[in-house]
PDB file of N, CA and C in Angstrom:
ATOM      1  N   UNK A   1      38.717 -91.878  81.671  1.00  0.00           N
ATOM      2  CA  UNK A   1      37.647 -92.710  81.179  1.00  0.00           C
ATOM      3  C   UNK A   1      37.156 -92.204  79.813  1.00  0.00           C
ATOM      4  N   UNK A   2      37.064 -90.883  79.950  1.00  0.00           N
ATOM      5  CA  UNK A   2      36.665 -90.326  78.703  1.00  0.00           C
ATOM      6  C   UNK A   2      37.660 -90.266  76.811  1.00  0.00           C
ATOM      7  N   UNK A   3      38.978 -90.227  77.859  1.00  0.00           N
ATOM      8  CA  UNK A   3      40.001 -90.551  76.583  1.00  0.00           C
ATOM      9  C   UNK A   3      39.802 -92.025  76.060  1.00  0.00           C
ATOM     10  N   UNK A   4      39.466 -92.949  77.157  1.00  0.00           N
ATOM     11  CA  UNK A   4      39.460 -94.318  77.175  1.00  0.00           C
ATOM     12  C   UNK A   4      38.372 -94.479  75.838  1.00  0.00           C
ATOM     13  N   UNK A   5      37.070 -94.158  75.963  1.00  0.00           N
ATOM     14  CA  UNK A   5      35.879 -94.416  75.226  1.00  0.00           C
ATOM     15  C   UNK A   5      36.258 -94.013  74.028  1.00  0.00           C
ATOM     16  N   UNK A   6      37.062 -92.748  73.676  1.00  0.00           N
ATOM     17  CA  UNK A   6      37.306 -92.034  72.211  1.00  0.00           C
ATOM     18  C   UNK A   6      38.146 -92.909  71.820  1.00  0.00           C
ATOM     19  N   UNK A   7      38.589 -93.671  72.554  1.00  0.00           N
ATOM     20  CA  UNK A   7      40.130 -94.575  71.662  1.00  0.00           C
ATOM     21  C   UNK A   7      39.212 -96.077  71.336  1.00  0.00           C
ATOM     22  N   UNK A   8      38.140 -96.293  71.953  1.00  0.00           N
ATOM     23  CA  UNK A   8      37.214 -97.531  72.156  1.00  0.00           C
ATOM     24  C   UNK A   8      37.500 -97.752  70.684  1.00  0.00           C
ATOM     25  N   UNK A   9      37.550 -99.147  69.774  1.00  0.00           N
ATOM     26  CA  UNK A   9      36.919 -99.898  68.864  1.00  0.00           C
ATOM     27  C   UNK A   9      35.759 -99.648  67.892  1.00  0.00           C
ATOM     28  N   UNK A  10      34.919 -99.409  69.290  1.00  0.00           N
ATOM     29  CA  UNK A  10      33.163 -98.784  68.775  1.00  0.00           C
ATOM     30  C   UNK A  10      33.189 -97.690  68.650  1.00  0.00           C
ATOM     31  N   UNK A  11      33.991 -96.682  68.988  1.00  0.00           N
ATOM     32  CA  UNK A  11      33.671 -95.322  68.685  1.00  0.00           C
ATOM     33  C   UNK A  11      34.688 -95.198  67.126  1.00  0.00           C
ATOM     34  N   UNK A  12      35.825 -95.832  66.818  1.00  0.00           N
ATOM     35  CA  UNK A  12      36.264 -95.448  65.522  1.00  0.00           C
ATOM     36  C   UNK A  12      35.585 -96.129  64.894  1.00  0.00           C
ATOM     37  N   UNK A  13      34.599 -97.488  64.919  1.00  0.00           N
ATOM     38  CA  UNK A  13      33.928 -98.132  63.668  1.00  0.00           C
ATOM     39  C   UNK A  13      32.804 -96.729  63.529  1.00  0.00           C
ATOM     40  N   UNK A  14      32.381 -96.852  64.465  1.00  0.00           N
ATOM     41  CA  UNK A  14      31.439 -95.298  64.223  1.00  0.00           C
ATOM     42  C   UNK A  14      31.790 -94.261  63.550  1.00  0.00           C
ATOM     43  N   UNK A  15      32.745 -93.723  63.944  1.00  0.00           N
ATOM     44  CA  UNK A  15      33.353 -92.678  63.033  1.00  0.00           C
ATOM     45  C   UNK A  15      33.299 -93.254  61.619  1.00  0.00           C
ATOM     46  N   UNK A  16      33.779 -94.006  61.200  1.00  0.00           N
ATOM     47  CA  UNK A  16      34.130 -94.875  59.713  1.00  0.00           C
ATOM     48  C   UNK A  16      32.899 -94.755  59.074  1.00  0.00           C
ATOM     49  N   UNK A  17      31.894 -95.748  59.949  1.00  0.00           N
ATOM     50  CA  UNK A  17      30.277 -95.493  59.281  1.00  0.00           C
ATOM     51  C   UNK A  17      29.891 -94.109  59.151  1.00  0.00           C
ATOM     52  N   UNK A  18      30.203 -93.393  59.995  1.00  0.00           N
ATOM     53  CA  UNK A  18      29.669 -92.226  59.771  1.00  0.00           C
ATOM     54  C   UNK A  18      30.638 -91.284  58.328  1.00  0.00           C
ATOM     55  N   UNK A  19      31.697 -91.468  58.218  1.00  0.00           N
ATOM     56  CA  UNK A  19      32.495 -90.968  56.984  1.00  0.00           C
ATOM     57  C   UNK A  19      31.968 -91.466  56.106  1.00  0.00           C
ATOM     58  N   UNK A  20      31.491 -92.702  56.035  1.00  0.00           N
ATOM     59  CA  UNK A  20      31.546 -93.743  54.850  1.00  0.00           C
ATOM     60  C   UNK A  20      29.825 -93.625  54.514  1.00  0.00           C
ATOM     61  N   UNK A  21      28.889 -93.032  55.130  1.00  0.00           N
ATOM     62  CA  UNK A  21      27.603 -92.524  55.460  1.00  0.00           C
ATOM     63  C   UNK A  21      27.861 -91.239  54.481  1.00  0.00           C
ATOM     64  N   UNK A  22      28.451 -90.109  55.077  1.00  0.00           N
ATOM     65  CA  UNK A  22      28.921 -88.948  54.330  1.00  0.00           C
ATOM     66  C   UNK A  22      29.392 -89.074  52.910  1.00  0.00           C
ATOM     67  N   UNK A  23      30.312 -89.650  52.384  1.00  0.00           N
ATOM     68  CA  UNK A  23      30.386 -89.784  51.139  1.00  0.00           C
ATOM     69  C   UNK A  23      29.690 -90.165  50.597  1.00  0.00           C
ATOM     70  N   UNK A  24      28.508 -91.300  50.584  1.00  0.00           N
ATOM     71  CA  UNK A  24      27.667 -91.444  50.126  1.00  0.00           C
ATOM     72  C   UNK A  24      26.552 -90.259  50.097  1.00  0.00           C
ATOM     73  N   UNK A  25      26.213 -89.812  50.628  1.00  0.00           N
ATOM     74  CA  UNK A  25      25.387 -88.884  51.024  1.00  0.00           C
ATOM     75  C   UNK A  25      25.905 -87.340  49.970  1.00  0.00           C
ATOM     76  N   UNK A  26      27.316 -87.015  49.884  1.00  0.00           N
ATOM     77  CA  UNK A  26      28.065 -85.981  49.062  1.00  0.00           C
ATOM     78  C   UNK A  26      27.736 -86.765  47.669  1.00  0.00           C
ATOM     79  N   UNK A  27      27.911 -88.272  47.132  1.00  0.00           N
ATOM     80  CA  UNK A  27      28.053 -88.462  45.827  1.00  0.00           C
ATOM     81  C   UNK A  27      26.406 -88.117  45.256  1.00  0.00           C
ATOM     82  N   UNK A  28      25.712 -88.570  46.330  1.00  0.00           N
ATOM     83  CA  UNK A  28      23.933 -88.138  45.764  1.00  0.00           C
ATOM     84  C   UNK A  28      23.587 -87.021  45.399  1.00  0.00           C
ATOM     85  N   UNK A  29      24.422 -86.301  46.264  1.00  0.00           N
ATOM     86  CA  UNK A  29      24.136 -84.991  45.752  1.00  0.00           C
ATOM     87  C   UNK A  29      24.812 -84.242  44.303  1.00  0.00           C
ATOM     88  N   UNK A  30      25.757 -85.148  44.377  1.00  0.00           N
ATOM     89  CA  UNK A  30      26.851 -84.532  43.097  1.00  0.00           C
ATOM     90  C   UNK A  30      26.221 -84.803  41.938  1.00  0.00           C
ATOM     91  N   UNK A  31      25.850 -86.012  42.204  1.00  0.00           N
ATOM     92  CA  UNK A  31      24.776 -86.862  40.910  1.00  0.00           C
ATOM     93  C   UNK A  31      23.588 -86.451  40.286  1.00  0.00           C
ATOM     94  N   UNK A  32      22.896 -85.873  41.593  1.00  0.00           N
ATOM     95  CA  UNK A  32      22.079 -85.236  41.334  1.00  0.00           C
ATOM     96  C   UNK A  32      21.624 -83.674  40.524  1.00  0.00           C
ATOM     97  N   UNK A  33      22.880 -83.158  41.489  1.00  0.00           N
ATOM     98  CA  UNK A  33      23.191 -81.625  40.902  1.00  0.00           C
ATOM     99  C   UNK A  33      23.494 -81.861  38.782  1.00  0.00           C
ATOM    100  N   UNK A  34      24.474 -82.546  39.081  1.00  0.00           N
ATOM    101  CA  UNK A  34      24.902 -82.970  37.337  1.00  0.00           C
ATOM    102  C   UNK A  34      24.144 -83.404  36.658  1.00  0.00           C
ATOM    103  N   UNK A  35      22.927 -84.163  37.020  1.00  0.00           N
ATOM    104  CA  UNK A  35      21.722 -84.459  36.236  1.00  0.00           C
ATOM    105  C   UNK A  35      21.112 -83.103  35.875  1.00  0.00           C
ATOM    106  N   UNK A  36      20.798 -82.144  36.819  1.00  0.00           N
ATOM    107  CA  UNK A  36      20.572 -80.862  36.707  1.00  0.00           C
ATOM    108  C   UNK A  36      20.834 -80.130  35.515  1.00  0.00           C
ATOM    109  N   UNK A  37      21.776 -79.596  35.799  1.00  0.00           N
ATOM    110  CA  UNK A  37      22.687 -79.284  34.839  1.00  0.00           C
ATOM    111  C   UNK A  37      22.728 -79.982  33.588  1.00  0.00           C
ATOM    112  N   UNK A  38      22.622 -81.077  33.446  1.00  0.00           N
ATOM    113  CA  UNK A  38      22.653 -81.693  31.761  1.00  0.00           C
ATOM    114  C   UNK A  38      21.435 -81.985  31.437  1.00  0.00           C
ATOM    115  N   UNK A  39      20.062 -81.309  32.054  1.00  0.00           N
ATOM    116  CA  UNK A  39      18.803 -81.895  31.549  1.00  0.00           C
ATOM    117  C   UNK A  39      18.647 -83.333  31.828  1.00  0.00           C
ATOM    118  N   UNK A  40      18.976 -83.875  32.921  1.00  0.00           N
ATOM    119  CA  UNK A  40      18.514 -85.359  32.699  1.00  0.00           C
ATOM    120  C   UNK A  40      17.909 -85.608  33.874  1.00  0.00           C
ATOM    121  N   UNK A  41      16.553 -85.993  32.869  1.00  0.00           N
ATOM    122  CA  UNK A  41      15.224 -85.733  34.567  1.00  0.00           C
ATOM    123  C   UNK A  41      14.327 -87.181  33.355  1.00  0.00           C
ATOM    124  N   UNK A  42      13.638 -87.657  34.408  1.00  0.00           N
ATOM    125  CA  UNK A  42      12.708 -88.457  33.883  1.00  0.00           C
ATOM    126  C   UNK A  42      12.363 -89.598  34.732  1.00  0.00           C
ATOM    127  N   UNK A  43      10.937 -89.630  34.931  1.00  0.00           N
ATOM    128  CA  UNK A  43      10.303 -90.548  36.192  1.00  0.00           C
ATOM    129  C   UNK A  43      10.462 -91.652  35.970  1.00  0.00           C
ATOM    130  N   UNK A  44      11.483 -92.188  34.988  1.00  0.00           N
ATOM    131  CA  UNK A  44      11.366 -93.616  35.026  1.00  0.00           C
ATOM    132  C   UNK A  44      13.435 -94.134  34.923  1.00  0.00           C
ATOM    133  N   UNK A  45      14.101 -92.745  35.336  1.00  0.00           N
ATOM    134  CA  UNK A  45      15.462 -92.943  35.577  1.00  0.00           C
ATOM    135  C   UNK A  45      15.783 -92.799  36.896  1.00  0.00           C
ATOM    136  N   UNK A  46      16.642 -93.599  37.211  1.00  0.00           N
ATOM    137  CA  UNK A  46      17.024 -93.842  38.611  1.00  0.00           C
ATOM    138  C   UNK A  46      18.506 -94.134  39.041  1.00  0.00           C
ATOM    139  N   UNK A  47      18.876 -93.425  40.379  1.00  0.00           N
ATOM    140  CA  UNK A  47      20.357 -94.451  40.290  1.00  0.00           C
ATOM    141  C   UNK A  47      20.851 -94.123  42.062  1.00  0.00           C
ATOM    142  N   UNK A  48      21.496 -95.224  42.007  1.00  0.00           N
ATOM    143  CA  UNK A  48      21.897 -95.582  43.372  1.00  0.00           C
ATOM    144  C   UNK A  48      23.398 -95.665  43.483  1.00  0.00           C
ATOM    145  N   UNK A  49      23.398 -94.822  44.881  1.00  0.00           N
ATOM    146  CA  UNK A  49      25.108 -95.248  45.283  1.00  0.00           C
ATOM    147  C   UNK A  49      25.316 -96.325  46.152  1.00  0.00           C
ATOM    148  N   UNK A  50      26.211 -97.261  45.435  1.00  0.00           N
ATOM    149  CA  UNK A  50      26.373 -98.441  46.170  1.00  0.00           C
ATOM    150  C   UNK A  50      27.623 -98.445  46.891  1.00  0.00           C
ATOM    151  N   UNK A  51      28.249 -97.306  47.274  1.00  0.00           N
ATOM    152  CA  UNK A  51      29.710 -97.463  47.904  1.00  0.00           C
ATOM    153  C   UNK A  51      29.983 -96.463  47.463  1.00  0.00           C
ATOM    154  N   UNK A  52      31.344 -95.854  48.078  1.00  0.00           N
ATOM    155  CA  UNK A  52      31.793 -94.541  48.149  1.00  0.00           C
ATOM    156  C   UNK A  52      32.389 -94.297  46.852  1.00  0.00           C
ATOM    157  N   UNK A  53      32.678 -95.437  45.491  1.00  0.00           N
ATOM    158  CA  UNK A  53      32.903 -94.855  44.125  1.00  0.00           C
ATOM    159  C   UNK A  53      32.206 -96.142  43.781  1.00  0.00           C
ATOM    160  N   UNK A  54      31.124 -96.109  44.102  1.00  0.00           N
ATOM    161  CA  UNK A  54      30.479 -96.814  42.852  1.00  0.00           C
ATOM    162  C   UNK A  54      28.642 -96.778  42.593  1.00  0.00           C
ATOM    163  N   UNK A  55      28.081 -96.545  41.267  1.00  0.00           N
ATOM    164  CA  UNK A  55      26.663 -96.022  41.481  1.00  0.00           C
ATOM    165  C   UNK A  55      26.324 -97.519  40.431  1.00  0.00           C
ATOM    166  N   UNK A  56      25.226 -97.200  40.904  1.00  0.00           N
ATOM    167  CA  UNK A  56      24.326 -98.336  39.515  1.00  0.00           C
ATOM    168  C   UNK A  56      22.993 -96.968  39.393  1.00  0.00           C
ATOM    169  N   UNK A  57      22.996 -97.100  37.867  1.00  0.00           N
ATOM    170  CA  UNK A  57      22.240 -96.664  36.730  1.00  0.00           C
ATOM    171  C   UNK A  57      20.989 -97.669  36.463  1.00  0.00           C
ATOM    172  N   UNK A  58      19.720 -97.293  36.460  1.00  0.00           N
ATOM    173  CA  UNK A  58      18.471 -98.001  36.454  1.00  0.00           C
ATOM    174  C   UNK A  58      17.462 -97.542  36.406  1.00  0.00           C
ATOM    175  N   UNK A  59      16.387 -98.106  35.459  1.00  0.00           N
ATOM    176  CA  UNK A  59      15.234 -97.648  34.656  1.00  0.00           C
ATOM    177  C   UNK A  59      15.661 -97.482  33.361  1.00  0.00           C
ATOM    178  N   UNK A  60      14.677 -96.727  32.929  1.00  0.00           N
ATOM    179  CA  UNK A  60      14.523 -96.988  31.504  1.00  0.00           C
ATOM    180  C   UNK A  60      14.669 -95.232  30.654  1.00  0.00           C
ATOM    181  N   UNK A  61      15.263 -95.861  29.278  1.00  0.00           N
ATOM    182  CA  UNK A  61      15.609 -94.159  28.574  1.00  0.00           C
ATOM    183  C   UNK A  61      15.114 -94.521  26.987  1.00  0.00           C
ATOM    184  N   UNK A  62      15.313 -93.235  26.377  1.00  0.00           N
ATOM    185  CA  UNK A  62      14.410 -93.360  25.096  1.00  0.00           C
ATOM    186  C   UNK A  62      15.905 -94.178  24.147  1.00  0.00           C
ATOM    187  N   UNK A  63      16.904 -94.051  24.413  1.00  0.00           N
ATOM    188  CA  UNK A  63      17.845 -94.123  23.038  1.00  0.00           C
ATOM    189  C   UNK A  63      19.310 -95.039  23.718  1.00  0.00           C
ATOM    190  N   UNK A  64      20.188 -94.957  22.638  1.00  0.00           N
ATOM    191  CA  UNK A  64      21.194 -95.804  23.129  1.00  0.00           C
ATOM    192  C   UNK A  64      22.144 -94.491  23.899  1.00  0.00           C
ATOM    193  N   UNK A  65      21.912 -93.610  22.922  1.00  0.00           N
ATOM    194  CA  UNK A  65      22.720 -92.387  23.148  1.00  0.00           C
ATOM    195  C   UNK A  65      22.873 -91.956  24.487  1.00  0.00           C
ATOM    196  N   UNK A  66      21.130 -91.585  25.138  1.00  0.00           N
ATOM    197  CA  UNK A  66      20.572 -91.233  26.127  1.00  0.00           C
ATOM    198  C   UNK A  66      21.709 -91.851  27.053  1.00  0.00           C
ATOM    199  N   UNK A  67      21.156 -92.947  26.862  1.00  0.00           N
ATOM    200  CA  UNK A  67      21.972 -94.367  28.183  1.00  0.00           C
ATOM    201  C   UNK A  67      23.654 -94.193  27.861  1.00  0.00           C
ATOM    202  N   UNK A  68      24.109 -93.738  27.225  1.00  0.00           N
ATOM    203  CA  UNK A  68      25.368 -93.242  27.000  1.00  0.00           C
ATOM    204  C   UNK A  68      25.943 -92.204  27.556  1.00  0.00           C
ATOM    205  N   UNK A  69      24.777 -91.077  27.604  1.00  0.00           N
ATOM    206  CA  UNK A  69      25.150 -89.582  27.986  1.00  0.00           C
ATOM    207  C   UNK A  69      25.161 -90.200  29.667  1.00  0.00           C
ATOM    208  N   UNK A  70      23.810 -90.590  29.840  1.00  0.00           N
ATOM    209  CA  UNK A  70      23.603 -90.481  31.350  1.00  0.00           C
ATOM    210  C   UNK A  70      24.720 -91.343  32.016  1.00  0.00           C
ATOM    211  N   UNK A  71      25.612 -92.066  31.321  1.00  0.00           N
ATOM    212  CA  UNK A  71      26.653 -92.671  32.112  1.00  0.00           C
ATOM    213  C   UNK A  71      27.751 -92.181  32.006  1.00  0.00           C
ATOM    214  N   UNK A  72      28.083 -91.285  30.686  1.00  0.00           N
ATOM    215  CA  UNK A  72      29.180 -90.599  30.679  1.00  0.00           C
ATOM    216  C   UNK A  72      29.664 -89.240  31.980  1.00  0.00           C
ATOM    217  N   UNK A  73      27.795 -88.738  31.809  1.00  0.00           N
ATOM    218  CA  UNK A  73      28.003 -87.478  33.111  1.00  0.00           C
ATOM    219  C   UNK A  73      28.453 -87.991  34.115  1.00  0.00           C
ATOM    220  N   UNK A  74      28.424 -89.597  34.989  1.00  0.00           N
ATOM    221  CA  UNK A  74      28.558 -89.860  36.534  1.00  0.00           C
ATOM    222  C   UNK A  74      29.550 -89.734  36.084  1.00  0.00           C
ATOM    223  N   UNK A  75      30.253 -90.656  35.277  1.00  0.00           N
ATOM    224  CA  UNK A  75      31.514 -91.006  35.393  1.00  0.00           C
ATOM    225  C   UNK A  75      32.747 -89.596  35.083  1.00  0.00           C
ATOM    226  N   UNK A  76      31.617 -88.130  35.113  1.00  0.00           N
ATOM    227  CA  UNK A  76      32.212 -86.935  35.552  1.00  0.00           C
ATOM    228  C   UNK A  76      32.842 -86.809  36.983  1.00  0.00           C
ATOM    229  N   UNK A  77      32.001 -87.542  37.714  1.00  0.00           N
ATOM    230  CA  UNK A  77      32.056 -87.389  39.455  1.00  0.00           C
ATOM    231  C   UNK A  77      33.578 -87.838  39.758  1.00  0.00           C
ATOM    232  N   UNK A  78      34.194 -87.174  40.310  1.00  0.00           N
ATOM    233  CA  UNK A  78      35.901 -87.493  40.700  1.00  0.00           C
ATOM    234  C   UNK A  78      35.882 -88.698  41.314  1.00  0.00           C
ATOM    235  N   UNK A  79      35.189 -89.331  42.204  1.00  0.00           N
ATOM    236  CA  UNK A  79      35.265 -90.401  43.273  1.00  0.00           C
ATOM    237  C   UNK A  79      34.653 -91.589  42.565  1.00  0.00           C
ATOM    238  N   UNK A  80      33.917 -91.742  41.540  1.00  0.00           N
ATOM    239  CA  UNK A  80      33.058 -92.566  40.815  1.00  0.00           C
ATOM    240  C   UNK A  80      34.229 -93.342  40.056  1.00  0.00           C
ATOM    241  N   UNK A  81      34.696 -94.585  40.400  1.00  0.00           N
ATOM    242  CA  UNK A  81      35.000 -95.731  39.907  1.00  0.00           C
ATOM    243  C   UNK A  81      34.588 -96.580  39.121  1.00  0.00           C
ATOM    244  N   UNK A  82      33.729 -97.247  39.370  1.00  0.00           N
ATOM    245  CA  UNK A  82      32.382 -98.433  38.902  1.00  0.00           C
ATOM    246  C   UNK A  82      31.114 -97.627  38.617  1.00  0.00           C
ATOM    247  N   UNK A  83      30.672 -97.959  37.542  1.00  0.00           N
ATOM    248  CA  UNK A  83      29.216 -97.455  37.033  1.00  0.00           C
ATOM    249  C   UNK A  83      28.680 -99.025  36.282  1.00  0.00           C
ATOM    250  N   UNK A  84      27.836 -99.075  37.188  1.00  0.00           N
ATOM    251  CA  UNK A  84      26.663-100.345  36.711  1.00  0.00           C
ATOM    252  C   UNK A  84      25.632 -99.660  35.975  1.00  0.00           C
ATOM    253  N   UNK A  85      25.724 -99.784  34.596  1.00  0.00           N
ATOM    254  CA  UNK A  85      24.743 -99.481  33.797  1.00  0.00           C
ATOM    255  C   UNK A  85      23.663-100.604  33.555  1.00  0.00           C
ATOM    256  N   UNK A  86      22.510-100.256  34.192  1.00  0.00           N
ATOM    257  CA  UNK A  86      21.351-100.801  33.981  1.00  0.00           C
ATOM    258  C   UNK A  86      20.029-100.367  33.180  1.00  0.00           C
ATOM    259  N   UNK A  87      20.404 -99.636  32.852  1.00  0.00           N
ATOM    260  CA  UNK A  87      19.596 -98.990  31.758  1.00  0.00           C
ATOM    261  C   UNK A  87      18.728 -99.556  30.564  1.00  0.00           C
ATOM    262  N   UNK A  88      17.523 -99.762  30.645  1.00  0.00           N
ATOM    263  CA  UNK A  88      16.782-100.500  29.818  1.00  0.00           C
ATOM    264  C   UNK A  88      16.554 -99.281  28.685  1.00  0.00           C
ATOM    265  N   UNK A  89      16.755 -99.678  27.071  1.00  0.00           N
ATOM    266  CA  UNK A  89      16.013 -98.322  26.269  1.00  0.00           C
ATOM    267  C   UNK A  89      14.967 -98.693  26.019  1.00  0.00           C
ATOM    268  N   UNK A  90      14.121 -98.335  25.924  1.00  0.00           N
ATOM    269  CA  UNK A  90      12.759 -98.499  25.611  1.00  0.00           C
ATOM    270  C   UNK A  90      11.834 -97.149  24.789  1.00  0.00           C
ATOM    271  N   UNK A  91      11.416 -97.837  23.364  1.00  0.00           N
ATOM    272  CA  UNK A  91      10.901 -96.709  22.011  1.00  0.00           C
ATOM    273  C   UNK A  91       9.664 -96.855  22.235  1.00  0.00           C
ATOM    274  N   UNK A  92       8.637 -96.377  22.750  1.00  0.00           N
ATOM    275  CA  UNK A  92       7.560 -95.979  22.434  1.00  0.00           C
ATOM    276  C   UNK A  92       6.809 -96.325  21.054  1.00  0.00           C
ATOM    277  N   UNK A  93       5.937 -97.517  20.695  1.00  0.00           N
ATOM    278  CA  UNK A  93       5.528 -97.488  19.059  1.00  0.00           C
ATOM    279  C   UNK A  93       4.709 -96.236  19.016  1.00  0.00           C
ATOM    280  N   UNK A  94       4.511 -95.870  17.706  1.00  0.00           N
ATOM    281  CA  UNK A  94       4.165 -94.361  17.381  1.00  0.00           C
ATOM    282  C   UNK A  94       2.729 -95.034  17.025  1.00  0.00           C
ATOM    283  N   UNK A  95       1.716 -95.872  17.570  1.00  0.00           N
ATOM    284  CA  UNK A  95       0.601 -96.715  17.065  1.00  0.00           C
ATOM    285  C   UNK A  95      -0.380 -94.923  16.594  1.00  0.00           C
ATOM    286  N   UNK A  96      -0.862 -95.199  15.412  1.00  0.00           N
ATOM    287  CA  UNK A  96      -2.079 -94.449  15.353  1.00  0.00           C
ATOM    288  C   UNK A  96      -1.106 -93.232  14.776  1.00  0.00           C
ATOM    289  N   UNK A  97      -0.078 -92.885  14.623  1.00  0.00           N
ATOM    290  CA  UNK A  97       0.716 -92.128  14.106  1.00  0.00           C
ATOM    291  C   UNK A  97       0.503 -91.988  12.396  1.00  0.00           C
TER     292      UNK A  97
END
């Protein structure tokens, strides 16, 4: 009975979700760590893994460059396929400057 259940349908879709759970879960961290490492922090950058190689990039950065770097580092990540750059730049007027 017990071999029966491990061979079940529902127990390998499970397994799958649960792999496919894990990689996602490894790319956040990879993403994260590499933001680290390259200085790229800021409360108004964001990014999501949408699948086991693919992230979307979102919020907002000071330059074109910025939004350049920060997509060049994912697309460091070995498993990273697709990068949805959503990246708004947005300059600050220097009013009163």
């Amino acid at each position: 009975m017990v071999i029966d259940a491990v061979r079940s349908d529902e127990i390998k879709a499970c397994g799958m979700d649960s792999v496919r759970s894990l990689k996602k879960l490894s790319l956040q961290r990879q993403t994260e760590a590499l933001f680290l490492e390259e200085g790229i922090s800021g409360p108004h950058l964001f990014f999501t893994i949408e699948d086991i190689d693919a992230i979307r990039l979102s919020g907002v950065v000071d330059s074109a460059e910025e939004k350049e770097k920060v997509e060049r580092v994912v697309k460091r990540i070995k498993d990273i396929r697709r990068v949805a750059n959503d990246l708004i730049i947005f300059k600050a007027s220097m009013a009163g400057a």
